[in-house]
ModelCIF file with pLDDT and N, C-alpha, C, O atoms, coordinates in Angstrom:
data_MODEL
#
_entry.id   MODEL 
#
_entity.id                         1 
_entity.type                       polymer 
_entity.pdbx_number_of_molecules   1 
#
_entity_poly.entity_id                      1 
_entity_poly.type                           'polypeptide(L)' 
_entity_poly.nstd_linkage                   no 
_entity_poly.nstd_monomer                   no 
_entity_poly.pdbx_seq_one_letter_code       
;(UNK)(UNK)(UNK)(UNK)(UNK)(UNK)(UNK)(UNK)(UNK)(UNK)(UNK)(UNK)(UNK)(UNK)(UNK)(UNK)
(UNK)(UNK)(UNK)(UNK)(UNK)(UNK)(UNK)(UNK)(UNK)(UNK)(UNK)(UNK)(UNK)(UNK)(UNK)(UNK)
(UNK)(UNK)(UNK)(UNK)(UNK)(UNK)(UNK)(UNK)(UNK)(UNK)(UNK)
;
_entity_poly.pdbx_seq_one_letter_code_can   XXXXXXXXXXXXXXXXXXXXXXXXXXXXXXXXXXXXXXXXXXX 
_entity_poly.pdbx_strand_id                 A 
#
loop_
_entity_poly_seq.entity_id 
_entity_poly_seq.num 
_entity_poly_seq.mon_id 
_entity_poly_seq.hetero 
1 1  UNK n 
1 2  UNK n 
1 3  UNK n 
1 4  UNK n 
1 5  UNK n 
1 6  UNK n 
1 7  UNK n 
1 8  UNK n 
1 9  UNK n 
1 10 UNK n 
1 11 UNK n 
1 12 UNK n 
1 13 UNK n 
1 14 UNK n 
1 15 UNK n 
1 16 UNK n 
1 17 UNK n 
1 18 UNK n 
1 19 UNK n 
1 20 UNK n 
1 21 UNK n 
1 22 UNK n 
1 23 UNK n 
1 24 UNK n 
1 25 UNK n 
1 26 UNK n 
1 27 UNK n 
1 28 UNK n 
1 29 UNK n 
1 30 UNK n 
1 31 UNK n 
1 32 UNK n 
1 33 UNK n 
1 34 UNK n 
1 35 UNK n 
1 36 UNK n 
1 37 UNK n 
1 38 UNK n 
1 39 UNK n 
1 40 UNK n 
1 41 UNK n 
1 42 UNK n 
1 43 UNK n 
#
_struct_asym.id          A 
_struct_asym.entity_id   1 
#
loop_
_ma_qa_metric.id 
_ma_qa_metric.mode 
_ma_qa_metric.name 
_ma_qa_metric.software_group_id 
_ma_qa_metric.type 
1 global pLDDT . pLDDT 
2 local  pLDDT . pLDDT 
#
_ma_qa_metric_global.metric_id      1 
_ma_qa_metric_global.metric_value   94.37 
_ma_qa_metric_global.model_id       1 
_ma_qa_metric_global.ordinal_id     1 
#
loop_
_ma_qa_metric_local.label_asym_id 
_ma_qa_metric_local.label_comp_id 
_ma_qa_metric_local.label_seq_id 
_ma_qa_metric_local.metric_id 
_ma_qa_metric_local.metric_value 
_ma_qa_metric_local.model_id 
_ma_qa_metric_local.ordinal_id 
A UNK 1  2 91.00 1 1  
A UNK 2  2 92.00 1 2  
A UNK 3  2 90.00 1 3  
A UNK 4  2 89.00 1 4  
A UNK 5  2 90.00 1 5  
A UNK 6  2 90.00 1 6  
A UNK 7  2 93.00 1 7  
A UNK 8  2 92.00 1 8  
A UNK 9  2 93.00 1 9  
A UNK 10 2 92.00 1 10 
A UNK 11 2 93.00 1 11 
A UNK 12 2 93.00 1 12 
A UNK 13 2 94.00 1 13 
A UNK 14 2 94.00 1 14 
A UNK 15 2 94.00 1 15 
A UNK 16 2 95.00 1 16 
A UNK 17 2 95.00 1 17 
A UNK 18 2 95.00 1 18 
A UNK 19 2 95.00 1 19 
A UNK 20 2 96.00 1 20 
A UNK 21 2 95.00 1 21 
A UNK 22 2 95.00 1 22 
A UNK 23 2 96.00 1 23 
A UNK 24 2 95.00 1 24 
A UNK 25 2 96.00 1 25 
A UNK 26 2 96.00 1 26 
A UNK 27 2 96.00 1 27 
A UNK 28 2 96.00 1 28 
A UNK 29 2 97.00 1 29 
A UNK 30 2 97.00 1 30 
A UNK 31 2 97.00 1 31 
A UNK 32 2 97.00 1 32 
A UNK 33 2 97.00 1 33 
A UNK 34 2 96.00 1 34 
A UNK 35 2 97.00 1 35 
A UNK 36 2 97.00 1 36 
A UNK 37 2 95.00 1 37 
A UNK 38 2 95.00 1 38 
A UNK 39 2 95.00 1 39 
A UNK 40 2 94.00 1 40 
A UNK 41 2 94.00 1 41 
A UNK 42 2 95.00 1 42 
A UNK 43 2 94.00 1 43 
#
loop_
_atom_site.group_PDB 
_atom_site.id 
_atom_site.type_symbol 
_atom_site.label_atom_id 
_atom_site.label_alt_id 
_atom_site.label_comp_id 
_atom_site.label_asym_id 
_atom_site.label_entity_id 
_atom_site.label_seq_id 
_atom_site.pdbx_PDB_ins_code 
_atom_site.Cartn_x 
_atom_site.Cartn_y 
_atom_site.Cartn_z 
_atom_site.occupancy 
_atom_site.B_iso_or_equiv 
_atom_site.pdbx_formal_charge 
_atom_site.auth_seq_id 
_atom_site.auth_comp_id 
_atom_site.auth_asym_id 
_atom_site.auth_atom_id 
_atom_site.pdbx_PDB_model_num 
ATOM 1   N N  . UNK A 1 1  ? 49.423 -24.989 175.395 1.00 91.00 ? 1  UNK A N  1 
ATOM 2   C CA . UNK A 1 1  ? 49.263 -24.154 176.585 1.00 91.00 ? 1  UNK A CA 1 
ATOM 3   C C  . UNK A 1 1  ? 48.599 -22.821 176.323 1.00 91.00 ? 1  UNK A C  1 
ATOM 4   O O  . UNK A 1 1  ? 48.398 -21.999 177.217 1.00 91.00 ? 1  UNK A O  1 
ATOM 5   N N  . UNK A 1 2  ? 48.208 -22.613 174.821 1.00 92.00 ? 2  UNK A N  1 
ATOM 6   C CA . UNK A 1 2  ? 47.765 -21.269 174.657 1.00 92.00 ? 2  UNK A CA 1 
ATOM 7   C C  . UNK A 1 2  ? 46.407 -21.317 175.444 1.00 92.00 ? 2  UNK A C  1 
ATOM 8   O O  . UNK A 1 2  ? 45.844 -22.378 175.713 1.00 92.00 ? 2  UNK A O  1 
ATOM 9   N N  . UNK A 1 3  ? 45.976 -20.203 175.755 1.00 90.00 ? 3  UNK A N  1 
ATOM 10  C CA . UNK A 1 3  ? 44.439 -20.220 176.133 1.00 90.00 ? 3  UNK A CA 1 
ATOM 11  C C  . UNK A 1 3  ? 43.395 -19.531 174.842 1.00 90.00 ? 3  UNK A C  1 
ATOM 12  O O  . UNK A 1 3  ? 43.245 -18.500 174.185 1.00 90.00 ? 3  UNK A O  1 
ATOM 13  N N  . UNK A 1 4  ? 42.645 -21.350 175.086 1.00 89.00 ? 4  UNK A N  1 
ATOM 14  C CA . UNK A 1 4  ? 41.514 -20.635 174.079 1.00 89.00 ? 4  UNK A CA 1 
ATOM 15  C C  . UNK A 1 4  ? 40.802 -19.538 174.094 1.00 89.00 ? 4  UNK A C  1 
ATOM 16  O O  . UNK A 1 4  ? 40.225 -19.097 173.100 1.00 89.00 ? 4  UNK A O  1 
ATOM 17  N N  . UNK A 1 5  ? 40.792 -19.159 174.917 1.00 90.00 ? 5  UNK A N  1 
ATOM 18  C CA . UNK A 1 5  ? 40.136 -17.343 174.821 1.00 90.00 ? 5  UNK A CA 1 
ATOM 19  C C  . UNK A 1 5  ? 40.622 -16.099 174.307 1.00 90.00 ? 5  UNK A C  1 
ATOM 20  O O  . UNK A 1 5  ? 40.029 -15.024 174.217 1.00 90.00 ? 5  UNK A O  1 
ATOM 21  N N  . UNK A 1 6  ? 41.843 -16.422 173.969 1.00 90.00 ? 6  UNK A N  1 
ATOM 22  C CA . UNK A 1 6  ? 42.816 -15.714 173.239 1.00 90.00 ? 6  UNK A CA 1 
ATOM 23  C C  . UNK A 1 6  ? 42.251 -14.418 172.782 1.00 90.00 ? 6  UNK A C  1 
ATOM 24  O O  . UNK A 1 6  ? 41.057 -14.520 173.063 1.00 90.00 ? 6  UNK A O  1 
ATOM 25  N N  . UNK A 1 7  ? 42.462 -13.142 172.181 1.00 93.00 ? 7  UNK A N  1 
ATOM 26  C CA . UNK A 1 7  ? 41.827 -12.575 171.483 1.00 93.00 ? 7  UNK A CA 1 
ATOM 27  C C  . UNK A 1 7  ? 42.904 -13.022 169.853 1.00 93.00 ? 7  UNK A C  1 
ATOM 28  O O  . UNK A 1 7  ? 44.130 -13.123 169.894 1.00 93.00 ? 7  UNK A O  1 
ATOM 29  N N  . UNK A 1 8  ? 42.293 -13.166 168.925 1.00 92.00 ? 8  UNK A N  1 
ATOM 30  C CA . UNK A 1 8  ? 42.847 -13.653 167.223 1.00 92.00 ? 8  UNK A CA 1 
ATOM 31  C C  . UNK A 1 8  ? 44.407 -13.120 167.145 1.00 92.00 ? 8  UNK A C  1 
ATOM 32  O O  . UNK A 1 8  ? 45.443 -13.749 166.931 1.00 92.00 ? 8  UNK A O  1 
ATOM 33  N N  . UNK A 1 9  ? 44.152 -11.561 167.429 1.00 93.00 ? 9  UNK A N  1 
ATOM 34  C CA . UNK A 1 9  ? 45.688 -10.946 166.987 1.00 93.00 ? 9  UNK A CA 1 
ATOM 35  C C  . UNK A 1 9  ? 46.795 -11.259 168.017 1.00 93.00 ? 9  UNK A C  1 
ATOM 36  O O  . UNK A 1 9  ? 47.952 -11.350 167.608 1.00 93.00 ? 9  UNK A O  1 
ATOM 37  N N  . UNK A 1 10 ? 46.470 -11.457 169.546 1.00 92.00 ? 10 UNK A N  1 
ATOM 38  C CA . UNK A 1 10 ? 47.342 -12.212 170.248 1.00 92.00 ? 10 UNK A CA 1 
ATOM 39  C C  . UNK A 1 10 ? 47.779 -13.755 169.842 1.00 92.00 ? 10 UNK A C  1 
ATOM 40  O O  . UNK A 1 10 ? 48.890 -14.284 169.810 1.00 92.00 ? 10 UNK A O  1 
ATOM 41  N N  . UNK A 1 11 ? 46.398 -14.290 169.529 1.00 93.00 ? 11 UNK A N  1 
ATOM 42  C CA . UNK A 1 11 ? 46.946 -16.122 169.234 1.00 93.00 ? 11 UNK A CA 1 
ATOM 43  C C  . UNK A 1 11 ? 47.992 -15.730 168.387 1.00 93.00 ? 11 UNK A C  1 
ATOM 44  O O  . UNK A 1 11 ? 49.107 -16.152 168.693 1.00 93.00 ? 11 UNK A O  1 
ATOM 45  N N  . UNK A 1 12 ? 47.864 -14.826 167.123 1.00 93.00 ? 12 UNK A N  1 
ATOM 46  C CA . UNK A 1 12 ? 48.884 -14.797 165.882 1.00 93.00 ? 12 UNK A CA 1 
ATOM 47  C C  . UNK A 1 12 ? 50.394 -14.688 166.892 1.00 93.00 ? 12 UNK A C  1 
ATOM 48  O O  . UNK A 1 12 ? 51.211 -15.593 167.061 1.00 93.00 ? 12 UNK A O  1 
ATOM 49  N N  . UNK A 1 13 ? 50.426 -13.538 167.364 1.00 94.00 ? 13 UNK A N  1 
ATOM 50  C CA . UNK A 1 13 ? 51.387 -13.232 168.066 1.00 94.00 ? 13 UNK A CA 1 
ATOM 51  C C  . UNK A 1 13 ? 52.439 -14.348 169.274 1.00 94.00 ? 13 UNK A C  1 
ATOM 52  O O  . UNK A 1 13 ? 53.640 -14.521 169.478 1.00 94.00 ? 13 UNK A O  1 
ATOM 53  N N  . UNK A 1 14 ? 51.749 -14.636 169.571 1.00 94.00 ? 14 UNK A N  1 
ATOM 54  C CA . UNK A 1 14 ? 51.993 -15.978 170.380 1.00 94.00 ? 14 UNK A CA 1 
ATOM 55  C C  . UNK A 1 14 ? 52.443 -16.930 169.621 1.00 94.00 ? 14 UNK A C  1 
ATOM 56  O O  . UNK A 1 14 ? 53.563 -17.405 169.804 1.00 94.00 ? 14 UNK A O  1 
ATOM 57  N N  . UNK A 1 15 ? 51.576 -17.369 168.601 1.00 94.00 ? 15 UNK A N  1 
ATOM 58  C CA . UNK A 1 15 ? 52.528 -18.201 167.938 1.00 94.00 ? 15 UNK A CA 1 
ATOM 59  C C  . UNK A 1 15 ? 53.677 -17.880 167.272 1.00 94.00 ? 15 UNK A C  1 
ATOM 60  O O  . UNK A 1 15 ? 54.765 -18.456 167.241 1.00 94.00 ? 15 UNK A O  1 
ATOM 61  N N  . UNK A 1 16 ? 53.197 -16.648 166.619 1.00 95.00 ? 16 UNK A N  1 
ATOM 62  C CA . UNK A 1 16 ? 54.963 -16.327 165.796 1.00 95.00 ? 16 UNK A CA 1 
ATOM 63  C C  . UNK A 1 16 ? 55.948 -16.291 166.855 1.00 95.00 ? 16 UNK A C  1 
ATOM 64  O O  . UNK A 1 16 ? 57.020 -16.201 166.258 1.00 95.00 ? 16 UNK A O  1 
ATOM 65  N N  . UNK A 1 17 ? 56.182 -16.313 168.146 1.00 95.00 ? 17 UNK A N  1 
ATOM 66  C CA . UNK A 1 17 ? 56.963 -16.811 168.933 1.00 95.00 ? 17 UNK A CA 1 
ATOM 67  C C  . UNK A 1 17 ? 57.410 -18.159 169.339 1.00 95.00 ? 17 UNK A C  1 
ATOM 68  O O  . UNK A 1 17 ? 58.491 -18.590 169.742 1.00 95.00 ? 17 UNK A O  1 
ATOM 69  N N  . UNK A 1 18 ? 56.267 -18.693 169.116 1.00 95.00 ? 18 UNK A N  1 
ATOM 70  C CA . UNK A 1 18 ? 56.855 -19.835 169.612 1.00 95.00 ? 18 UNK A CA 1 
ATOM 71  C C  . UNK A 1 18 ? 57.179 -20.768 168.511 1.00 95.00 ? 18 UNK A C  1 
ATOM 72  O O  . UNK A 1 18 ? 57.433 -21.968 168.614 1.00 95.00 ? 18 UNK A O  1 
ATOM 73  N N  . UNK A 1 19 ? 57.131 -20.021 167.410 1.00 95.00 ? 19 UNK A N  1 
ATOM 74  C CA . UNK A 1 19 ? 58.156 -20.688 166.046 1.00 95.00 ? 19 UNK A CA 1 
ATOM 75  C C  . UNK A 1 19 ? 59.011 -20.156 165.968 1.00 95.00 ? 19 UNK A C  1 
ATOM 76  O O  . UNK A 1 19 ? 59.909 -20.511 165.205 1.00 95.00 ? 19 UNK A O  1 
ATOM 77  N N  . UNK A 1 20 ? 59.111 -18.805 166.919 1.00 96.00 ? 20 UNK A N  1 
ATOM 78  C CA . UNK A 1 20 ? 61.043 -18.515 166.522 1.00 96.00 ? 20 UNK A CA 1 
ATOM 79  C C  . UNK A 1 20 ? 61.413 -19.223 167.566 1.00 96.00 ? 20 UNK A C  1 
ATOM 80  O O  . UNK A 1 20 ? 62.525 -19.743 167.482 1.00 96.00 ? 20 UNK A O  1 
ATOM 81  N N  . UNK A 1 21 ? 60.586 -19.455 168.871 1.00 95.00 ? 21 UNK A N  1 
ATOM 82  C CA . UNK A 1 21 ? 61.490 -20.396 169.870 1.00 95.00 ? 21 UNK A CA 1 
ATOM 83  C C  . UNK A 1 21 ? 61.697 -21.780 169.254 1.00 95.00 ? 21 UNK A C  1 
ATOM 84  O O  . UNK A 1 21 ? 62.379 -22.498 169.986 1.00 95.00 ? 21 UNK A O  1 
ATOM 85  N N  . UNK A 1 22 ? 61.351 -22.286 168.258 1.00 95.00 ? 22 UNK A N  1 
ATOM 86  C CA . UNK A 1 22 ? 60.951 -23.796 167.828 1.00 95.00 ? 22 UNK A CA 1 
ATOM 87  C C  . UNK A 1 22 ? 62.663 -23.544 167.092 1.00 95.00 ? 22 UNK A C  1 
ATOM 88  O O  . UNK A 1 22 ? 63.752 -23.977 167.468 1.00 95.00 ? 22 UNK A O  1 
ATOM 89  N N  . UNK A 1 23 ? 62.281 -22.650 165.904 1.00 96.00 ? 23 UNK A N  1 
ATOM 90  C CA . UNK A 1 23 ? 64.001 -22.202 165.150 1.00 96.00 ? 23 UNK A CA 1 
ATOM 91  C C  . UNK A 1 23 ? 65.285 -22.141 166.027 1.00 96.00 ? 23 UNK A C  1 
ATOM 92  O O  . UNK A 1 23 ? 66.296 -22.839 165.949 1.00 96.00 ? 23 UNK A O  1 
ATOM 93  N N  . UNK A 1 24 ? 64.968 -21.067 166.931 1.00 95.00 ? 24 UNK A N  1 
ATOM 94  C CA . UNK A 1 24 ? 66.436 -21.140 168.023 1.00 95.00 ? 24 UNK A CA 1 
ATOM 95  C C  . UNK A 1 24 ? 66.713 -22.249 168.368 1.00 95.00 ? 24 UNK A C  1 
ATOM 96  O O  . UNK A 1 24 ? 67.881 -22.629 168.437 1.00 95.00 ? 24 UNK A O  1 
ATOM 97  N N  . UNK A 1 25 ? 65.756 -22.950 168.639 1.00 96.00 ? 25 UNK A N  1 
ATOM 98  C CA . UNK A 1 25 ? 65.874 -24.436 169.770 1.00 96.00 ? 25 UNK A CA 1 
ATOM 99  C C  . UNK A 1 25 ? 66.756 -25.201 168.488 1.00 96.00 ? 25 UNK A C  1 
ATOM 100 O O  . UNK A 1 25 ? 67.950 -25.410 168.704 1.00 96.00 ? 25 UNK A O  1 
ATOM 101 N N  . UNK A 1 26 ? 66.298 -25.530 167.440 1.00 96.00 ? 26 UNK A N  1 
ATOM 102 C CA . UNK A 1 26 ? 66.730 -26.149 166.208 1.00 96.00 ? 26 UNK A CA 1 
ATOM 103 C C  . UNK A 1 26 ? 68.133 -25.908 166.000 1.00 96.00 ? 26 UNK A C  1 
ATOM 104 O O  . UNK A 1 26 ? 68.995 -26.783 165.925 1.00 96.00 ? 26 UNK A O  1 
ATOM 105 N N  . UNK A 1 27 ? 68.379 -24.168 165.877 1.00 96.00 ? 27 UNK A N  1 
ATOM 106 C CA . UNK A 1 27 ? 69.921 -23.533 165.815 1.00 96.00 ? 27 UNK A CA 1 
ATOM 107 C C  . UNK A 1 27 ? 70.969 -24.005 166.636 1.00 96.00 ? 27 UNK A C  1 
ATOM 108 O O  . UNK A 1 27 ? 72.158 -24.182 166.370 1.00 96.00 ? 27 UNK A O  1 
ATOM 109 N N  . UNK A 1 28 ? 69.874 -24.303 168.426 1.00 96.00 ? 28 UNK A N  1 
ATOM 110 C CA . UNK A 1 28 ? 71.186 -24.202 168.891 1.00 96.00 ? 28 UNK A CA 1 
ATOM 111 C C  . UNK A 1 28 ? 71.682 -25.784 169.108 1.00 96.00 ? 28 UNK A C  1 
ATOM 112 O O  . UNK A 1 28 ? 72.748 -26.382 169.257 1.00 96.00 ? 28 UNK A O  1 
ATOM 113 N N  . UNK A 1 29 ? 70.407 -26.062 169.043 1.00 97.00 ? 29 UNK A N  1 
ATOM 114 C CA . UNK A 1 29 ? 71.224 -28.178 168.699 1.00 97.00 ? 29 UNK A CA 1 
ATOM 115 C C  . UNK A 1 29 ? 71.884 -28.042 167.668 1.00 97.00 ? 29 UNK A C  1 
ATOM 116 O O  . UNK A 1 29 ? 72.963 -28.631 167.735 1.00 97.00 ? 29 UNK A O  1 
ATOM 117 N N  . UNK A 1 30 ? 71.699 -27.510 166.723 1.00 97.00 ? 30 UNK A N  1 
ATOM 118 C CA . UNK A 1 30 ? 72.896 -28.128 165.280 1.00 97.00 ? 30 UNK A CA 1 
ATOM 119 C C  . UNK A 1 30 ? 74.386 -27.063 165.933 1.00 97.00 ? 30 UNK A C  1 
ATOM 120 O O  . UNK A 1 30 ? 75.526 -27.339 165.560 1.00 97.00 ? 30 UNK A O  1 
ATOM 121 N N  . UNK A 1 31 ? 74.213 -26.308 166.560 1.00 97.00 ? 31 UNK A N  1 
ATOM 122 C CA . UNK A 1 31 ? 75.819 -25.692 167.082 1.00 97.00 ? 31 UNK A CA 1 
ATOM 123 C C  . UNK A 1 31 ? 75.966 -26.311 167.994 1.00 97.00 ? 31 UNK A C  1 
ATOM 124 O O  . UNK A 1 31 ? 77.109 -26.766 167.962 1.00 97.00 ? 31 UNK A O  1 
ATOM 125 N N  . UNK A 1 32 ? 75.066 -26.843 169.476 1.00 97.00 ? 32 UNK A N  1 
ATOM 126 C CA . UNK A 1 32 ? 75.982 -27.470 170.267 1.00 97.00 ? 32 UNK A CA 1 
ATOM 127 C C  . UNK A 1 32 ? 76.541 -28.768 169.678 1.00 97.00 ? 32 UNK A C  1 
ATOM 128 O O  . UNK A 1 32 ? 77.679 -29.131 169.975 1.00 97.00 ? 32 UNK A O  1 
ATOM 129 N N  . UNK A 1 33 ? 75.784 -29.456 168.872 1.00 97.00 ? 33 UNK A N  1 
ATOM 130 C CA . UNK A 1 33 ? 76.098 -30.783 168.382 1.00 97.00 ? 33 UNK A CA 1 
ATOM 131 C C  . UNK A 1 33 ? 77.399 -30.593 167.570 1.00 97.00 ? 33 UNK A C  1 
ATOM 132 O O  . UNK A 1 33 ? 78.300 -31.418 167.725 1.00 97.00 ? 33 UNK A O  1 
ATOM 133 N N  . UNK A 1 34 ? 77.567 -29.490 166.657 1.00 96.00 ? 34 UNK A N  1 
ATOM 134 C CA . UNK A 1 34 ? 78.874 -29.509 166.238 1.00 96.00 ? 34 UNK A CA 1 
ATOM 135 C C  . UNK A 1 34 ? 80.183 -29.059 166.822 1.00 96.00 ? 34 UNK A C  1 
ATOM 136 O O  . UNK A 1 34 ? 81.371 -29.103 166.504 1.00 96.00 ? 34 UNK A O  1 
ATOM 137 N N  . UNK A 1 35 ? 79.315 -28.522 167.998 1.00 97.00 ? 35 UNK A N  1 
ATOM 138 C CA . UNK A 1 35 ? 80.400 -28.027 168.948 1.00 97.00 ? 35 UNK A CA 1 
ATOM 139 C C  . UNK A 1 35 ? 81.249 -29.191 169.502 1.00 97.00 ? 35 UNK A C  1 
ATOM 140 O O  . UNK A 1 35 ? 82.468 -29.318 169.609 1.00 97.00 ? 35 UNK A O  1 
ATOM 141 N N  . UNK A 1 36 ? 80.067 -30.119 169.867 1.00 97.00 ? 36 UNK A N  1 
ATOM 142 C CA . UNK A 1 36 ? 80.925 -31.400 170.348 1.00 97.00 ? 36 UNK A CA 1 
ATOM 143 C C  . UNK A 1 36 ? 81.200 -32.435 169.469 1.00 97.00 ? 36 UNK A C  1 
ATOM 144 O O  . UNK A 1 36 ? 81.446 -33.495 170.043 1.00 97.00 ? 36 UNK A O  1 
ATOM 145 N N  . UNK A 1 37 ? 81.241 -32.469 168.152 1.00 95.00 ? 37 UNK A N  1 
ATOM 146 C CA . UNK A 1 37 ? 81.821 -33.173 167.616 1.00 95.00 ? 37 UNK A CA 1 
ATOM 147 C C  . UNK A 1 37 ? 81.348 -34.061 166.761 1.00 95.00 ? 37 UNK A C  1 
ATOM 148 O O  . UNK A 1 37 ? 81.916 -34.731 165.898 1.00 95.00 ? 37 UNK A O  1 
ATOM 149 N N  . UNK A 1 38 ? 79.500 -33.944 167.321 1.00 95.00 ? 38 UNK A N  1 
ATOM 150 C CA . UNK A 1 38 ? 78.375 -34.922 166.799 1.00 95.00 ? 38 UNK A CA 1 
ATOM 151 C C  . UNK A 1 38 ? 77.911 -34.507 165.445 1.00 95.00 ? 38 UNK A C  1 
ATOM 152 O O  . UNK A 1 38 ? 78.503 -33.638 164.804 1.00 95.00 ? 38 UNK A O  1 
ATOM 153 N N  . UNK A 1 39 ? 76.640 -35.253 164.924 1.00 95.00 ? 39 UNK A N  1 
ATOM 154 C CA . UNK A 1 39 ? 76.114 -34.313 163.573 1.00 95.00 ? 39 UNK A CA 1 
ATOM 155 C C  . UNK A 1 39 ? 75.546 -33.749 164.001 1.00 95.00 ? 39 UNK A C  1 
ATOM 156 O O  . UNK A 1 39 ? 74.987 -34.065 165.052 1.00 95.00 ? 39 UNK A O  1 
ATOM 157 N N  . UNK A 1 40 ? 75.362 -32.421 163.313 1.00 94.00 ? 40 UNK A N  1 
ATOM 158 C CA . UNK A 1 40 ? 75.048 -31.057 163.130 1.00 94.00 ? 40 UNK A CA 1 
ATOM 159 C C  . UNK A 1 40 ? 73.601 -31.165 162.912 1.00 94.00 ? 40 UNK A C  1 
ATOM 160 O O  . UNK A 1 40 ? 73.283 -30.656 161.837 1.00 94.00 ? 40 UNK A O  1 
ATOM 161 N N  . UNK A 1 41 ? 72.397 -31.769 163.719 1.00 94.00 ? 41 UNK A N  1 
ATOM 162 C CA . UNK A 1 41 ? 71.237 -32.043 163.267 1.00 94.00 ? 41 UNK A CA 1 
ATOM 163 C C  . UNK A 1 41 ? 70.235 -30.890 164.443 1.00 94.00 ? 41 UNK A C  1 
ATOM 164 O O  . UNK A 1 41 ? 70.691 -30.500 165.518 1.00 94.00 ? 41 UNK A O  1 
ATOM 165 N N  . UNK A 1 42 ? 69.121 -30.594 164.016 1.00 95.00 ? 42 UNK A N  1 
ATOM 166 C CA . UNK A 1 42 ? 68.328 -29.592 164.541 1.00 95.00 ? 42 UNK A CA 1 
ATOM 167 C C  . UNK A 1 42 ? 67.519 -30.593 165.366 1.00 95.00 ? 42 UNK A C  1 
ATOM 168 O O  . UNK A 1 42 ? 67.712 -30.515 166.580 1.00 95.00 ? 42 UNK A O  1 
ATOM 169 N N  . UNK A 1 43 ? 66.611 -31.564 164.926 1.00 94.00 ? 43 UNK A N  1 
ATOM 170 C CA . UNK A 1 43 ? 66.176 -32.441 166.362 1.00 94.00 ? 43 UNK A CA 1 
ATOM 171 C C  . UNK A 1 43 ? 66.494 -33.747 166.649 1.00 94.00 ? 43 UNK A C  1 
ATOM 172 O O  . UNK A 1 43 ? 66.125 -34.255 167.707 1.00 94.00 ? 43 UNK A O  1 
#
């Protein structure tokens, strides 16, 4: 969904977000999953 017109130092920026959103997302499956009882797996 990025737009190719990006300017370089935004694309960077943009993505280093959406690898910490990729990590959280990962974090919070292995806690809800152990929350309920399942394995503790990120995807």
């Amino acid at each position: 969904g990025l737009q190719p017109s990006m300017a370089e130092g935004d694309r960077i920026e943009a993505l280093r977000k959406i690898d910490d959103a990729v990590r959280k997302n990962v974090q919070d499956n292995t806690n809800l999953l152990g929350y309920l009882g399942g394995p503790r797996r990120g995807e």
